[in-house]
N, C-alpha and C. Protein backbone atom coordinates (compact mmCIF):
# COMPACT_ATOMS: atom_id res chain seq x y z
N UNK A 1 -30.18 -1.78 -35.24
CA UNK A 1 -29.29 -2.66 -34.53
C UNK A 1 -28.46 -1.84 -33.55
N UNK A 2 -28.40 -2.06 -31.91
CA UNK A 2 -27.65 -1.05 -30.91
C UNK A 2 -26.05 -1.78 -31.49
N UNK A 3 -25.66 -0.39 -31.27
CA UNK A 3 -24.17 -0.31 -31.47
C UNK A 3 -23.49 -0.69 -30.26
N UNK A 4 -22.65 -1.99 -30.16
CA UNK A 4 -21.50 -2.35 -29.37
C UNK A 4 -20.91 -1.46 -28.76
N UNK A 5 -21.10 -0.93 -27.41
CA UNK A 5 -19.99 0.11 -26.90
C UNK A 5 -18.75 -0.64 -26.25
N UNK A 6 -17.74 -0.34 -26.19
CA UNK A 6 -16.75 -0.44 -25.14
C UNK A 6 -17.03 -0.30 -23.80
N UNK A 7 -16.48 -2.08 -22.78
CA UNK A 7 -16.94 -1.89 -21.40
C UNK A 7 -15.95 -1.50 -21.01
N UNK A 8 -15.68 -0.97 -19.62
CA UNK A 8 -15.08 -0.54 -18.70
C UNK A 8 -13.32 -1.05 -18.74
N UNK A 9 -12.64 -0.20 -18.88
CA UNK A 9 -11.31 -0.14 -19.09
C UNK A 9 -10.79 -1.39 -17.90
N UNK A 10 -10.00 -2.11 -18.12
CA UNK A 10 -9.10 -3.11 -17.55
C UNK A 10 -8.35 -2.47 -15.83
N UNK A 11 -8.28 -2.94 -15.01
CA UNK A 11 -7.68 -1.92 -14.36
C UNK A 11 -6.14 -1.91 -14.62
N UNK A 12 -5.60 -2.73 -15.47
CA UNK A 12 -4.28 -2.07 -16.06
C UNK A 12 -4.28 -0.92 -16.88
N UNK A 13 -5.64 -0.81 -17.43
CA UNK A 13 -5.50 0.10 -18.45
C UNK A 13 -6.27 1.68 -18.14
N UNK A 14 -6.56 1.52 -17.18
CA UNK A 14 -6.53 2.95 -16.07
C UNK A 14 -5.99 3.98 -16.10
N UNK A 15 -5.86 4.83 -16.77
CA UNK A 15 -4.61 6.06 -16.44
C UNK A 15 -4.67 6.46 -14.99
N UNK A 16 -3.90 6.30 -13.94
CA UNK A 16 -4.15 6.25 -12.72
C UNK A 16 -3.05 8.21 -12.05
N UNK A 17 -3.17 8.80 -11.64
CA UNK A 17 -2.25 9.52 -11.15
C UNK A 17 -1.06 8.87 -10.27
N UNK A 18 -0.15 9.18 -10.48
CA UNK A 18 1.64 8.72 -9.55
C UNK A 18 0.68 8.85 -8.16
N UNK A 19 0.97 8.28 -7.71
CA UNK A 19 0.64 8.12 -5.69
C UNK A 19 1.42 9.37 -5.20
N UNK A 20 1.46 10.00 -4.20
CA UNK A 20 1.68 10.70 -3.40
C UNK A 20 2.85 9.92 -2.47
N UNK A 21 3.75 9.56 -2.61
CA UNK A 21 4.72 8.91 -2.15
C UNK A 21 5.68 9.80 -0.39
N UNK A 22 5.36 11.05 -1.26
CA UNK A 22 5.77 11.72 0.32
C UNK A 22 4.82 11.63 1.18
N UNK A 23 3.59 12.16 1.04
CA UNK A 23 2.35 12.19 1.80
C UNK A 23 2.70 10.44 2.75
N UNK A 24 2.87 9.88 1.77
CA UNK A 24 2.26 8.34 2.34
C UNK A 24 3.85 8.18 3.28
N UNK A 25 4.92 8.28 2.94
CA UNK A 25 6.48 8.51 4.39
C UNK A 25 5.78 9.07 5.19
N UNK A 26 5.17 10.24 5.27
CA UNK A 26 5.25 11.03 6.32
C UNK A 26 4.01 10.39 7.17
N UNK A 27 2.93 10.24 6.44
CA UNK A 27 1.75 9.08 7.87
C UNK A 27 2.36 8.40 8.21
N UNK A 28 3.74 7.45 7.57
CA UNK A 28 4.31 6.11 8.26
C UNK A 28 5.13 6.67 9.18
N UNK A 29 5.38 7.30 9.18
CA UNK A 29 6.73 8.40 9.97
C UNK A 29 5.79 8.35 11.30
N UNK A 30 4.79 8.48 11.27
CA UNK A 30 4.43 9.12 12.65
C UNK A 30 4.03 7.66 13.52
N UNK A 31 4.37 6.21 13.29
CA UNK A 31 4.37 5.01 13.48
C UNK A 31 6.01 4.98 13.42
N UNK A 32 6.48 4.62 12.90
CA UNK A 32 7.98 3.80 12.54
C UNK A 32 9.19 4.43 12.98
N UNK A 33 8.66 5.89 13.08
CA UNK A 33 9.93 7.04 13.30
C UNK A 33 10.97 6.43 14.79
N UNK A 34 11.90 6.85 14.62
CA UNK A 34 13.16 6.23 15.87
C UNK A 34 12.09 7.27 17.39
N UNK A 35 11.68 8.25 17.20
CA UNK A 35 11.34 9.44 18.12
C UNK A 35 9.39 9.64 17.55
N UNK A 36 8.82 8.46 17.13
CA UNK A 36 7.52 8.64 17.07
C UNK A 36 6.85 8.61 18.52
N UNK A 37 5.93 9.33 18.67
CA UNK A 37 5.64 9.90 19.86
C UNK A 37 4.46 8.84 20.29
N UNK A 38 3.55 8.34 20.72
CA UNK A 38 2.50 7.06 21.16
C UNK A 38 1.35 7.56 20.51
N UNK A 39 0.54 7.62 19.88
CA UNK A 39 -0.85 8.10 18.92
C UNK A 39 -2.03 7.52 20.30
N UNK A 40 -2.77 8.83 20.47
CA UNK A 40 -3.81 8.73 20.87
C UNK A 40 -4.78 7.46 20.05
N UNK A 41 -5.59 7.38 21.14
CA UNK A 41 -7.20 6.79 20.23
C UNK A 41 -7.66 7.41 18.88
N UNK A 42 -7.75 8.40 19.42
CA UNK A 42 -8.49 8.94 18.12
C UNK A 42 -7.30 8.90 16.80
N UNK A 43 -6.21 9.56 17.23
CA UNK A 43 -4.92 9.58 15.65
C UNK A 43 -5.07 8.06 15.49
N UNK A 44 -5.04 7.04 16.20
CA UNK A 44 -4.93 5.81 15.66
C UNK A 44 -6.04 5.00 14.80
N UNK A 45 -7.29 5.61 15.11
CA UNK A 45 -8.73 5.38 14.71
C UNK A 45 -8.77 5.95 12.88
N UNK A 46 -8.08 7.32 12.86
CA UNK A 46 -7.76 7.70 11.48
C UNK A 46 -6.79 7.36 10.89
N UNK A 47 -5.76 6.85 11.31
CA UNK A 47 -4.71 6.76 10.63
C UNK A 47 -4.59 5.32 10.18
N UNK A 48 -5.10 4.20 11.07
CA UNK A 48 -4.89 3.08 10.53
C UNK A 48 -6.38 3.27 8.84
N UNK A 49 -7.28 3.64 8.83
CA UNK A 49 -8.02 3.60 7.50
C UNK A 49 -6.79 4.61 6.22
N UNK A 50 -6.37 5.71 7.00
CA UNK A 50 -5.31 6.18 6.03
C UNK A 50 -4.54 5.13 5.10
N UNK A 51 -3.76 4.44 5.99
CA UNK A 51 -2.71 3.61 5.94
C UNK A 51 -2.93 2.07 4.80
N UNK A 52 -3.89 1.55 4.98
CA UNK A 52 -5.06 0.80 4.26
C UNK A 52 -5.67 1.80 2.86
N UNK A 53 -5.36 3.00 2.82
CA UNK A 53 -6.31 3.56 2.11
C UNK A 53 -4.55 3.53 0.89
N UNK A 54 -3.56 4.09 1.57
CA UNK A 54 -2.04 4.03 0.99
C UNK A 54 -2.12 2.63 0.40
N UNK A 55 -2.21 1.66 0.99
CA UNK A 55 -1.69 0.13 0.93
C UNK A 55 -2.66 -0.11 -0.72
N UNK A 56 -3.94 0.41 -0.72
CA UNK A 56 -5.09 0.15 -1.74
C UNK A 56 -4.71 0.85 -3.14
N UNK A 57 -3.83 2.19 -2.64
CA UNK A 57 -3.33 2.80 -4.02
C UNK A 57 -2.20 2.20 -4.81
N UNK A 58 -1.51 2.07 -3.52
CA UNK A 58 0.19 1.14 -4.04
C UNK A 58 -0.02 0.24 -4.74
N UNK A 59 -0.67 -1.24 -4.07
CA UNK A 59 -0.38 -2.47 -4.48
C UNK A 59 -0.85 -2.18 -6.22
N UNK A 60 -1.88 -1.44 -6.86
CA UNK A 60 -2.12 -2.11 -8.05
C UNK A 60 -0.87 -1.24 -8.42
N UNK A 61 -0.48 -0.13 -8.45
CA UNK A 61 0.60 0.35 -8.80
C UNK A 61 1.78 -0.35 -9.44
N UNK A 62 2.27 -0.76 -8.07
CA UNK A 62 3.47 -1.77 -7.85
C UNK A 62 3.02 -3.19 -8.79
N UNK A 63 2.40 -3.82 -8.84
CA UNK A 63 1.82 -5.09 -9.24
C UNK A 63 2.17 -4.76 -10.65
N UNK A 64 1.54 -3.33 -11.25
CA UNK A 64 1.51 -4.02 -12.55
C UNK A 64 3.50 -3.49 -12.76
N UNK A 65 3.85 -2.26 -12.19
CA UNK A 65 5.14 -2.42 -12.47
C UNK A 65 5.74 -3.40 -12.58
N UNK A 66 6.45 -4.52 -11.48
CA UNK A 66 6.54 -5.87 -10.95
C UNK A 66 6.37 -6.64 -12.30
N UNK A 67 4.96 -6.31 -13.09
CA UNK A 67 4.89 -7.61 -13.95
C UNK A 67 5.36 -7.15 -15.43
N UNK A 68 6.27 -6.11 -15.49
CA UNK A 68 7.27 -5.66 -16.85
C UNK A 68 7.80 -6.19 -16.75
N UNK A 69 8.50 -6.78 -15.78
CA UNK A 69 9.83 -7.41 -15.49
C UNK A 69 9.96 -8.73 -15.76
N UNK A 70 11.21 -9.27 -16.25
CA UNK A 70 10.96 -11.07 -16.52
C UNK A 70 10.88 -11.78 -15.16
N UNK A 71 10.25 -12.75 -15.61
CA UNK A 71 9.43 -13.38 -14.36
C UNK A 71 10.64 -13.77 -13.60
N UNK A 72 11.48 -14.40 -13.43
CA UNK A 72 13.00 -14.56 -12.56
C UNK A 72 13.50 -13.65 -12.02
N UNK A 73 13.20 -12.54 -12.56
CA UNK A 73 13.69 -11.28 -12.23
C UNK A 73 13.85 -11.28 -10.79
N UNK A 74 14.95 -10.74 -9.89
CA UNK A 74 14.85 -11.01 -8.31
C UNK A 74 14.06 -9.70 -7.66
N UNK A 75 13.77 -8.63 -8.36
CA UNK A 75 13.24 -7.10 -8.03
C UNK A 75 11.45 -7.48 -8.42
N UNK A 76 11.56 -8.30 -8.86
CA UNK A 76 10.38 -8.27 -9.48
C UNK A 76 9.19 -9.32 -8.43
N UNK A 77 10.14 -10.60 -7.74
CA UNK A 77 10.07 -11.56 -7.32
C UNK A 77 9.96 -10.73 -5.73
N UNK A 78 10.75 -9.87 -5.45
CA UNK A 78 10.50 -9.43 -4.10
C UNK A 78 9.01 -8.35 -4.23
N UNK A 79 8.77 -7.51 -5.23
CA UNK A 79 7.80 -6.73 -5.11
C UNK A 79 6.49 -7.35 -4.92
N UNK A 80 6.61 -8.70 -5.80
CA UNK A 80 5.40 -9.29 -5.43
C UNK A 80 4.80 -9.96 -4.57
N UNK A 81 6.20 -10.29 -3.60
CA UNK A 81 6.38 -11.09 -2.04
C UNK A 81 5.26 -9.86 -1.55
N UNK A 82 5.99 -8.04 -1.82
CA UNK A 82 5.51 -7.21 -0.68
C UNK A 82 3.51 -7.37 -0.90
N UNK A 83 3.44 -7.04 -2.09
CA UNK A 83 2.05 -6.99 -2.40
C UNK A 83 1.72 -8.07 -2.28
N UNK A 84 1.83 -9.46 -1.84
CA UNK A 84 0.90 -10.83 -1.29
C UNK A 84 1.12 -10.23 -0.06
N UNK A 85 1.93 -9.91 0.70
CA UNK A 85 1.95 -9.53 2.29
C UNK A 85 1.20 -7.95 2.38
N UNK A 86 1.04 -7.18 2.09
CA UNK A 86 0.17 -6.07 1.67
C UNK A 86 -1.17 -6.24 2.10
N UNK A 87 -1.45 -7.09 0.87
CA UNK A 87 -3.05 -8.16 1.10
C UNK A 87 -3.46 -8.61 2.28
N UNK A 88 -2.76 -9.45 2.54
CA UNK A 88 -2.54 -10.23 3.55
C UNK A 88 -2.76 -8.95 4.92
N UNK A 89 -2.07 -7.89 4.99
CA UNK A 89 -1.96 -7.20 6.22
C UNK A 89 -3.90 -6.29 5.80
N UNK A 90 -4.16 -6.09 4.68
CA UNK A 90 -5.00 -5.58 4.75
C UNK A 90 -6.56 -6.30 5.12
N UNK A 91 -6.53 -7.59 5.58
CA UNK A 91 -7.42 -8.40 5.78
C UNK A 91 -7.30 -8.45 7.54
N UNK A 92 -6.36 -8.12 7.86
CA UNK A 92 -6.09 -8.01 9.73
C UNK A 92 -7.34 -7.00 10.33
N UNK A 93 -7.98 -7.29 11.07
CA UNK A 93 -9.05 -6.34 11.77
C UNK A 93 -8.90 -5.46 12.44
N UNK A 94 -9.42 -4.58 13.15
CA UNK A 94 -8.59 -3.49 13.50
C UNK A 94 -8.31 -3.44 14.81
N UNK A 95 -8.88 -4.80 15.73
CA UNK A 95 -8.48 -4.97 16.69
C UNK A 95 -9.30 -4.50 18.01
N UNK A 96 -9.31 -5.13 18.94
CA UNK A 96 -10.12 -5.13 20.16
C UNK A 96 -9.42 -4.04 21.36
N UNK A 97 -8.20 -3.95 21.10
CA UNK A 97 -7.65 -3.13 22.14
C UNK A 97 -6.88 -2.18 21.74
N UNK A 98 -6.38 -1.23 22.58
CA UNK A 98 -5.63 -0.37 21.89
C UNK A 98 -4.28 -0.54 21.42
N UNK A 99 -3.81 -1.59 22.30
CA UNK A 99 -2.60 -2.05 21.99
C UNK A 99 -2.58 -3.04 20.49
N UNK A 100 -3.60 -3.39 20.24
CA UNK A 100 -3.93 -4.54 19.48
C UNK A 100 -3.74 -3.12 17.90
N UNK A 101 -4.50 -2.69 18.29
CA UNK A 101 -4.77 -1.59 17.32
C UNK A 101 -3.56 -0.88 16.69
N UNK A 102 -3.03 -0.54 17.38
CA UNK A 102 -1.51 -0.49 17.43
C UNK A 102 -0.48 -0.95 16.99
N UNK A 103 -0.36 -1.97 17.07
CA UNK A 103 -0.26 -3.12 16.39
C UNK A 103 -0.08 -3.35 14.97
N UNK A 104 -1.77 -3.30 14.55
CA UNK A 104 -1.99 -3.47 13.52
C UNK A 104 -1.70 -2.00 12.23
N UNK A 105 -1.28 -0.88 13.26
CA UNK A 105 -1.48 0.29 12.48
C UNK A 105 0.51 0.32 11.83
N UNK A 106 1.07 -0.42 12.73
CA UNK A 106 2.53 -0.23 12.86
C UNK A 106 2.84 -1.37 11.70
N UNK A 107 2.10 -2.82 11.32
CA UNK A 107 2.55 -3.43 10.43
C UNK A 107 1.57 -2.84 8.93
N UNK A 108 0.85 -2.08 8.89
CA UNK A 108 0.33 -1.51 8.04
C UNK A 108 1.08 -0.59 7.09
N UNK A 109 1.70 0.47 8.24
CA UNK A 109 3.37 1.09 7.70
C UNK A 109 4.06 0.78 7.63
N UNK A 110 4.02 -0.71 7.77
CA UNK A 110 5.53 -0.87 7.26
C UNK A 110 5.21 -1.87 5.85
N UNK A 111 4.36 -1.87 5.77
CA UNK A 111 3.26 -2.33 4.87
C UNK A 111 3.91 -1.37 3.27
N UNK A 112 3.12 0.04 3.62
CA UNK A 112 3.54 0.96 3.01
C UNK A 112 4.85 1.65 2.81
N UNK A 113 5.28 1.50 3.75
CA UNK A 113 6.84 1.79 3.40
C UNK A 113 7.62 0.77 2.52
N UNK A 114 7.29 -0.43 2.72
CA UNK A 114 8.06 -1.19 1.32
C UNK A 114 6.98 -0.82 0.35
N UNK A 115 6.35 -0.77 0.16
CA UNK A 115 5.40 -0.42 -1.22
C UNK A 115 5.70 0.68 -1.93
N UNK A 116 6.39 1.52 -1.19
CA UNK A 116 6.53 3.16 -1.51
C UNK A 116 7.94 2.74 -2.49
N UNK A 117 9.17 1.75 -1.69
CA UNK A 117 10.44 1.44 -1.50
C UNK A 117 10.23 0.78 -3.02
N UNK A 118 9.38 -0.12 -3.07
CA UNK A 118 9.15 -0.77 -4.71
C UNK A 118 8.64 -0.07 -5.48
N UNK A 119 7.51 0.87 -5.02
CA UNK A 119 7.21 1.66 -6.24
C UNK A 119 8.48 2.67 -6.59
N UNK A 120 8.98 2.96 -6.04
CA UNK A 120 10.99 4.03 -6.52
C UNK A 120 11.37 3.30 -6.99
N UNK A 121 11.49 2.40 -6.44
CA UNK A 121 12.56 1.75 -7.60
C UNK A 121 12.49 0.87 -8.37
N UNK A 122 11.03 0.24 -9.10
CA UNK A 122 10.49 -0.23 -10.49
C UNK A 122 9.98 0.86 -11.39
N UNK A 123 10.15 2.00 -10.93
CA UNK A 123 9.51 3.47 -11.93
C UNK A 123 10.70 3.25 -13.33
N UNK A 124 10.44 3.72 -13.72
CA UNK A 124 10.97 3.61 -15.45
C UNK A 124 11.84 4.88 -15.16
């Protein structure tokens, strides 16, 4: 008789490594900064998959933090506003123009910058 194995861990139940939280300021930095300088084609071509690649680590992060919390909770209620809008920004295309592109790379960081902002401050 084959023995029952255990399927594939839950993705709550993941031991995941802490995100890189500086790494991920400092790509948004080079978008959001008061003195960010205009990103070529090409920095913008890598950086918006970066940025999406940040947004993909955060949200489960944040999500399951978010759901310790009692459901009324108002910290808990905003984190999950960010991660439906997260989603939401990560379904935007990458755009036809450069300006368009642009665009889309600048609400991406700011995407990540509240994600970063909720993951600090739901950490235990």
């Amino acid at each position: 008789m084959p023995h029952a194995t255990a399927g594939p861990a839950a993705p709550a139940e993941v031991e995941q490594s802490p995100p890189d939280i500086a790494t991920m300021r400092a790509t948004v930095r080079r978008l959001l900064a008061a003195d960010a300088e205009p990103l070529t084609p090409d920095e913008l071509s890598t950086l918006a998959p970066l940025l999406r690649g940040h947004i993909n680590a955060l949200v489960p992060t944040v999500e399951i933090a978010a759901r310790h919390l009692p459901k009324d909770d108002v910290p808990r209620t905003c984190a999950m506003a960010c991660v439906g809008e997260a989603r939401m920004r990560l379904r935007l295309g990458d755009g036809d123009t450069e300006t368009v592109r642009a665009a889309v790379a600048v609400r991406l960081a700011r995407s990540v910058n509240a994600l970063a902002d909720h993951y600090e401050n739901l950490r235990p």
